[in-house]
C-alpha atoms as a PDB file:
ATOM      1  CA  UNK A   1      14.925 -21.589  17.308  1.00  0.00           C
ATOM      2  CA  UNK A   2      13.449 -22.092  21.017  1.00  0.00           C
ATOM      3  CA  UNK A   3      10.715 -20.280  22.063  1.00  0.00           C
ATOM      4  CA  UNK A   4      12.848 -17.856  24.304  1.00  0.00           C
ATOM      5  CA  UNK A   5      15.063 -16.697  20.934  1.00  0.00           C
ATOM      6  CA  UNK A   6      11.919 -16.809  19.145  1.00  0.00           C
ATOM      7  CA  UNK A   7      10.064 -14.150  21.742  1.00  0.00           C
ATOM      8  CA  UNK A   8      13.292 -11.662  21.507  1.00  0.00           C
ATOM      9  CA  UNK A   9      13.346 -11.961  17.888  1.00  0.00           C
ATOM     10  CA  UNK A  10       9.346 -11.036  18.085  1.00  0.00           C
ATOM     11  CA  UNK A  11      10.291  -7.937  20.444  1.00  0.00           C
ATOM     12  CA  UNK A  12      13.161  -7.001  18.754  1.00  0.00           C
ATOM     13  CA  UNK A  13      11.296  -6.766  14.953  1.00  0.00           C
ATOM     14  CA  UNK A  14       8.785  -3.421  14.621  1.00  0.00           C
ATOM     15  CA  UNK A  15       6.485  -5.870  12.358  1.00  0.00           C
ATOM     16  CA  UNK A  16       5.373  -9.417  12.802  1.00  0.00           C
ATOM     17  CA  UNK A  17       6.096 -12.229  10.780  1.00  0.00           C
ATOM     18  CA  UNK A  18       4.340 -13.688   7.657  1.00  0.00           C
ATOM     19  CA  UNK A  19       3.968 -17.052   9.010  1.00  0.00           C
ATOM     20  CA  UNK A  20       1.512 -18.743   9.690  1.00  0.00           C
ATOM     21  CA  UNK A  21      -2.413 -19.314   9.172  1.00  0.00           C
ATOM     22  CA  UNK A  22      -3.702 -16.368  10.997  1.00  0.00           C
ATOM     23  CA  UNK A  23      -1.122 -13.624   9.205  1.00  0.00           C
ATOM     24  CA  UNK A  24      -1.975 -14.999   5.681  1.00  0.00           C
ATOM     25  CA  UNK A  25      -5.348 -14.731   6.538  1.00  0.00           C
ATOM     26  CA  UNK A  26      -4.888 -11.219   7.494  1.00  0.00           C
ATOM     27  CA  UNK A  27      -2.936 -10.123   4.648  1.00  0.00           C
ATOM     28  CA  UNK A  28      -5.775 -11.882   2.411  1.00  0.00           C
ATOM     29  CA  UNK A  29      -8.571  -9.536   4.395  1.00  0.00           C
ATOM     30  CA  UNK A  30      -6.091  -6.647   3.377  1.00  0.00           C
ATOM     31  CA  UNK A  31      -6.070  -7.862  -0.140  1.00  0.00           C
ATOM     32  CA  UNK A  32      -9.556  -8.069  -0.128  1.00  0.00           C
ATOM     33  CA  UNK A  33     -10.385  -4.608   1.884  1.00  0.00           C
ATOM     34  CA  UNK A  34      -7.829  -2.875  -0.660  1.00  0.00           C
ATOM     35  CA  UNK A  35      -9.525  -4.518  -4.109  1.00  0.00           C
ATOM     36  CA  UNK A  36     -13.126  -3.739  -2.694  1.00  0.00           C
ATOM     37  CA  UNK A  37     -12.555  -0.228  -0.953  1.00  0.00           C
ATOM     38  CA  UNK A  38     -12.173   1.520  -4.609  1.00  0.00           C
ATOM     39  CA  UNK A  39     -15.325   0.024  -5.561  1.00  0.00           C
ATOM     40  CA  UNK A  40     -17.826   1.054  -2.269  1.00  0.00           C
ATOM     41  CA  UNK A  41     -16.036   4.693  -2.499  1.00  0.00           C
ATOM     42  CA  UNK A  42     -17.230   4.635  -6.433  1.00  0.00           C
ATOM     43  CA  UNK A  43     -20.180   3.366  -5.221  1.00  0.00           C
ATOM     44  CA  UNK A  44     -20.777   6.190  -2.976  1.00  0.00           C
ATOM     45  CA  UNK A  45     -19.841   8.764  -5.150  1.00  0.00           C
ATOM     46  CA  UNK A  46     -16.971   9.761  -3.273  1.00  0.00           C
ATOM     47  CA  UNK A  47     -13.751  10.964  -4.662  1.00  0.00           C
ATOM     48  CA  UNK A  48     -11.494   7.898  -5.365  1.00  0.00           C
ATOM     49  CA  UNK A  49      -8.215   9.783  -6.228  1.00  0.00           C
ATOM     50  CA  UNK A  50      -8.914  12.101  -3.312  1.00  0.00           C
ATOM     51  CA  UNK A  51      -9.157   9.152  -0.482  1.00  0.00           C
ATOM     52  CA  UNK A  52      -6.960   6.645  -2.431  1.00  0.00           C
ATOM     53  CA  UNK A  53      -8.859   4.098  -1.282  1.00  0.00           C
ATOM     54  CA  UNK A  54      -6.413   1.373  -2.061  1.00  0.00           C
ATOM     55  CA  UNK A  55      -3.377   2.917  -0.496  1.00  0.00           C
ATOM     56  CA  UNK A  56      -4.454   2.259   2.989  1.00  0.00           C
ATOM     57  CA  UNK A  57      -4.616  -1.332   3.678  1.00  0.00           C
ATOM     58  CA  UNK A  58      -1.297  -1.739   1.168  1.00  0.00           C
ATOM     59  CA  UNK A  59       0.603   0.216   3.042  1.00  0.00           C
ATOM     60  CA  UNK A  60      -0.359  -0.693   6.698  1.00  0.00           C
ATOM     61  CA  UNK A  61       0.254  -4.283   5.475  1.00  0.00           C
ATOM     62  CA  UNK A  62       4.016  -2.731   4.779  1.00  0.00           C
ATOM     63  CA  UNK A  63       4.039  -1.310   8.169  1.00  0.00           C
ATOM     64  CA  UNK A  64       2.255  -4.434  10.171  1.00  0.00           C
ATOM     65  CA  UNK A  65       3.920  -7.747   8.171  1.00  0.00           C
ATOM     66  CA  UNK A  66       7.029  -5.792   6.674  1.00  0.00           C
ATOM     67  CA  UNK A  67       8.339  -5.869   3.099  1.00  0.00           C
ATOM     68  CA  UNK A  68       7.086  -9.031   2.202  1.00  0.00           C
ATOM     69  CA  UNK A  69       2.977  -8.601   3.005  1.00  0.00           C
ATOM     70  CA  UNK A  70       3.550  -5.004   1.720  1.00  0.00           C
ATOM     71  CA  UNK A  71       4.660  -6.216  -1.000  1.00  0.00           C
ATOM     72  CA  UNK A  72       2.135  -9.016  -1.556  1.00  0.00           C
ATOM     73  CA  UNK A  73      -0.920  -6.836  -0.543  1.00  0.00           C
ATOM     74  CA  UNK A  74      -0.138  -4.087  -2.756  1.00  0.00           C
ATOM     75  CA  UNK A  75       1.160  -6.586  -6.033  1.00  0.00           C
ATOM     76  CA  UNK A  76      -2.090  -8.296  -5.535  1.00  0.00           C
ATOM     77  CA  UNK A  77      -4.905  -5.849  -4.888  1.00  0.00           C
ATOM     78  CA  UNK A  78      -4.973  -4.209  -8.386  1.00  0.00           C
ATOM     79  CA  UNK A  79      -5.808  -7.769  -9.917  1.00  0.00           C
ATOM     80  CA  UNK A  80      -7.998  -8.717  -7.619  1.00  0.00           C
ATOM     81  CA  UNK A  81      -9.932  -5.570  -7.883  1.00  0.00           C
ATOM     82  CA  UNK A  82      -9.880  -5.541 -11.286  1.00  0.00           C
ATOM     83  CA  UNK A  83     -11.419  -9.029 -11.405  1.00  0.00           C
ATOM     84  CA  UNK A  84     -14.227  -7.785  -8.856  1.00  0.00           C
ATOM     85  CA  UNK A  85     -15.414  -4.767 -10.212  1.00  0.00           C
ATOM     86  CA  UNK A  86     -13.290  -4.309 -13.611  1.00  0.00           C
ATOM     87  CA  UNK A  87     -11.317  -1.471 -11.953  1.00  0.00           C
ATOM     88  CA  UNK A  88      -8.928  -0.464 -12.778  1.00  0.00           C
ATOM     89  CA  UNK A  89      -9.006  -0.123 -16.178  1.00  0.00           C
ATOM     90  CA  UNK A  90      -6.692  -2.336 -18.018  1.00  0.00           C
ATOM     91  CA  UNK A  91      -4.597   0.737 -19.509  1.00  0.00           C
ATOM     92  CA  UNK A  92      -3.531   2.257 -15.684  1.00  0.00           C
ATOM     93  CA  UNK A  93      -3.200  -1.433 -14.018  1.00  0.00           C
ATOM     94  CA  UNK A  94       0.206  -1.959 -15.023  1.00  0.00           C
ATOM     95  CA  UNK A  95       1.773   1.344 -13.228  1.00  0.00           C
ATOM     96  CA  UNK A  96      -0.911   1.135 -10.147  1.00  0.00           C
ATOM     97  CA  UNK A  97       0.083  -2.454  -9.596  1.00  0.00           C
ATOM     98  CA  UNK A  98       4.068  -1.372  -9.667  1.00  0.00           C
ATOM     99  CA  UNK A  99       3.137   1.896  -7.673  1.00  0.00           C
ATOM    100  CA  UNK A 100       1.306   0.104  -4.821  1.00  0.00           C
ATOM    101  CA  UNK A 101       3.534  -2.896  -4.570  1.00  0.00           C
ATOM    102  CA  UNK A 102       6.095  -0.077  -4.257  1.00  0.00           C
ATOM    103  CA  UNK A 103       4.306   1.122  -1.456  1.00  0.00           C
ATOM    104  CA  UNK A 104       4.010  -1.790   0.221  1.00  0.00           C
ATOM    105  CA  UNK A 105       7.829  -2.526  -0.372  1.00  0.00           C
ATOM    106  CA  UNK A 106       9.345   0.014   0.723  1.00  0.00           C
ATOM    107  CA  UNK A 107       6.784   0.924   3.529  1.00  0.00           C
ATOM    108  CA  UNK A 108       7.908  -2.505   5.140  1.00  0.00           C
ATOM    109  CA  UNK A 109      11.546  -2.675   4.268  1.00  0.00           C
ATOM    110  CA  UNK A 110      11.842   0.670   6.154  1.00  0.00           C
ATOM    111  CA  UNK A 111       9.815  -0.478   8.662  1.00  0.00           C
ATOM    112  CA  UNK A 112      10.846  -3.682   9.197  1.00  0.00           C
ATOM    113  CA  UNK A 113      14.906  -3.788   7.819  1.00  0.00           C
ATOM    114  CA  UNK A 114      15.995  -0.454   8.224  1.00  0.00           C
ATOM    115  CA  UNK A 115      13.913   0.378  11.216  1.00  0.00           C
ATOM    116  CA  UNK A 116      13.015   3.662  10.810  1.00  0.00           C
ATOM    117  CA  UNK A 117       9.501   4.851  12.825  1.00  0.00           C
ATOM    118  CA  UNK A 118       6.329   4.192  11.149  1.00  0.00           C
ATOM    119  CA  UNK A 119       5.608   7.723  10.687  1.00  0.00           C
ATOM    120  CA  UNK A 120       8.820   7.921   7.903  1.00  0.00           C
ATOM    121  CA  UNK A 121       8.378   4.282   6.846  1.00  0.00           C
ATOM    122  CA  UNK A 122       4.890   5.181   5.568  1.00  0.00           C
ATOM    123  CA  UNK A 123       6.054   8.930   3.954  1.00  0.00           C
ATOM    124  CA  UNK A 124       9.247   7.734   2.037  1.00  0.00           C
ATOM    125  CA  UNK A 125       6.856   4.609   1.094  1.00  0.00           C
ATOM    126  CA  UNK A 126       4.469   6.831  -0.078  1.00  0.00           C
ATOM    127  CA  UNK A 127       7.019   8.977  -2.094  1.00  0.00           C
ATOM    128  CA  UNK A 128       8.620   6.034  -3.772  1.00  0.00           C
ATOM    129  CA  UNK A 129       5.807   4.678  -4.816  1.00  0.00           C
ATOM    130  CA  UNK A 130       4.657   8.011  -6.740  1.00  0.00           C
ATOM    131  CA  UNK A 131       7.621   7.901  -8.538  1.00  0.00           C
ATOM    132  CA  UNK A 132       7.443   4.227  -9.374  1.00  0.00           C
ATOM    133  CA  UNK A 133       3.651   5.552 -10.823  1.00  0.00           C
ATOM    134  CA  UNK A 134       5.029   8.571 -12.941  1.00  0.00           C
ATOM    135  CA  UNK A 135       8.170   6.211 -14.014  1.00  0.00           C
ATOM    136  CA  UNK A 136       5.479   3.656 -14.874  1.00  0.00           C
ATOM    137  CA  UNK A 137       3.182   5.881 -16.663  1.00  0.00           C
ATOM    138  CA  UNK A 138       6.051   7.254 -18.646  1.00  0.00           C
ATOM    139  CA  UNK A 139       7.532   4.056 -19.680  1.00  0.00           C
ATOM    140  CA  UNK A 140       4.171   2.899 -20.651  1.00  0.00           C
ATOM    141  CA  UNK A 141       2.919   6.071 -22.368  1.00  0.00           C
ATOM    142  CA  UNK A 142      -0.647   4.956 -20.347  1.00  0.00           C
ATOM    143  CA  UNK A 143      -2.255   8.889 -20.345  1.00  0.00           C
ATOM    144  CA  UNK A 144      -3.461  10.845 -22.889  1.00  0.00           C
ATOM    145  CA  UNK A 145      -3.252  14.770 -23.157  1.00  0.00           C
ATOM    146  CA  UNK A 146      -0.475  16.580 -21.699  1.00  0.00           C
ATOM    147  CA  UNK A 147       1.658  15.090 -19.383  1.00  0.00           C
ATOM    148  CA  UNK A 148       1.653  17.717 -16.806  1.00  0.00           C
ATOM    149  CA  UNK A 149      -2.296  18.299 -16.578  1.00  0.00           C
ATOM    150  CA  UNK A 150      -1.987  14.269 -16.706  1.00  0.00           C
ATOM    151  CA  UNK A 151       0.621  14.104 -13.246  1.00  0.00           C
ATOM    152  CA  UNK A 152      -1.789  16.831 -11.723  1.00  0.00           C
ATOM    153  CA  UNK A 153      -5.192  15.313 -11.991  1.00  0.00           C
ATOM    154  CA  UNK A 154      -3.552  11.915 -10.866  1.00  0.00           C
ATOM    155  CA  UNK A 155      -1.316  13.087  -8.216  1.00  0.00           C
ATOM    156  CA  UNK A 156      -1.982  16.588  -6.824  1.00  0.00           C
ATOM    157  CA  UNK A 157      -5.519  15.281  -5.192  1.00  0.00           C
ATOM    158  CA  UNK A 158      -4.720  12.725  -3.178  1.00  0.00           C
ATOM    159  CA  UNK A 159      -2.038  14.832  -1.352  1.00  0.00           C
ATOM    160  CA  UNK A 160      -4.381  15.387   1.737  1.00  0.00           C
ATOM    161  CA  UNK A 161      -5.273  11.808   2.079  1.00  0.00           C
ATOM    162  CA  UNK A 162      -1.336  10.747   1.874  1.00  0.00           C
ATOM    163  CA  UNK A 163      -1.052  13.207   4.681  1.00  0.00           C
ATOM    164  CA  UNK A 164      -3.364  11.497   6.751  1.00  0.00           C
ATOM    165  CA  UNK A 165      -2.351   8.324   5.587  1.00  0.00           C
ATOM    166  CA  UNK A 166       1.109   9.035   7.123  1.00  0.00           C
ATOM    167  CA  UNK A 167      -0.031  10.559  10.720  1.00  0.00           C
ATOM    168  CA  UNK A 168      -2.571   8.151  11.149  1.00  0.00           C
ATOM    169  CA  UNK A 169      -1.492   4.593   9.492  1.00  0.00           C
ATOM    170  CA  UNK A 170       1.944   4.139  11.774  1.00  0.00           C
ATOM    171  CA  UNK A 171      -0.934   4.135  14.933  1.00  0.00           C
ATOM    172  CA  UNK A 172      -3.069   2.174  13.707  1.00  0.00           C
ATOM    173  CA  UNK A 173      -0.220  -0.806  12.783  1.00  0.00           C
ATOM    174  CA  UNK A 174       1.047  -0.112  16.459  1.00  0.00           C
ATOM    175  CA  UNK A 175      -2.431  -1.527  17.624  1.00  0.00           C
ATOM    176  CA  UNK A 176      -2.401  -3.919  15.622  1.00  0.00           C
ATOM    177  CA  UNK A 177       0.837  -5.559  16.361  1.00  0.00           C
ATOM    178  CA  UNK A 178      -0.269  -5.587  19.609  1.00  0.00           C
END
């Protein structure tokens, strides 16, 4: 490819590529900022399932690298946290590791295949990879007492922070890629 096809192909795509030194190193920092962010909120006695701490960098690694760092940022960052600070707990890994590779995923096939804006990219990312989570959880059997008090402790609070998570993520990627 010459540099001239290589340039339109760069304008053309709403995410840039996963090549090269720099963008792994950027997806690792995302990796990194997504395993560690759970802990420092913990840390500071903030509300993790009200910020979903987690859920930011995956999914603006969906909407800045596309499917594939999406998909490797949000795969990834449940291990790695786990290995840093033992969170999660080994029960819930399983369906937060398919839930935020989900997000990831989808945020960046939509964003980056399909081409739809950021904004809906990061919302139908975001709703996919709740129901990957309840899916998960069910086909797991990973929560204890009812399952309806279970769905609304572990999805009802962080609807405030997905809000913001979908006005303010698409802006932030734009910069970015820039």
């Amino acid at each position: 490819m010459t540099a001239i096809n290589r340039e339109i192909a760069r304008i053309e795509s709403p995410t840039l590529p996963l090549t090269g030194l720099k963008a792994l190193m950027l997806n690792a920092a995302l990796i990194l900022a997504a395993a560690l962010l759970p802990a420092v909120v913990h840390l500071l006695g903030l509300p993790v399932r009200l910020l979903l701490p987690m859920h930011w960098p995956v999914l603006l690694a969906g909407l800045v690298y596309g499917w594939r760092g999406g998909l490797l940022v949000g795969a990834a960052s449940p291990l790695v946290s786990n290995l840093i600070s033992g969170m999660p707990l080994p029960l819930i890994m399983p369906a937060m590791t398919l839930e935020l590779a989900a997000y990831g995923f989808i945020t960046g096939l939509l964003r980056e295949k399909v081409g739809l804006s950021g904004l809906k990219s990061v919302a139908l990312g975001i709703i996919s990879g709740r129901i990957v989570f309840v899916a998960s959880v069910l086909i797991m059997s990973s929560y204890s007492g009812s399952l309806g008090d279970y769905l609304r402790v572990a999805l009802l609070p962080g609807l405030p922070a997905a809000v913001i998570q979908i006005a303010l993520l698409p802006h932030l990627a734009n910069k970015w890629a820039r």
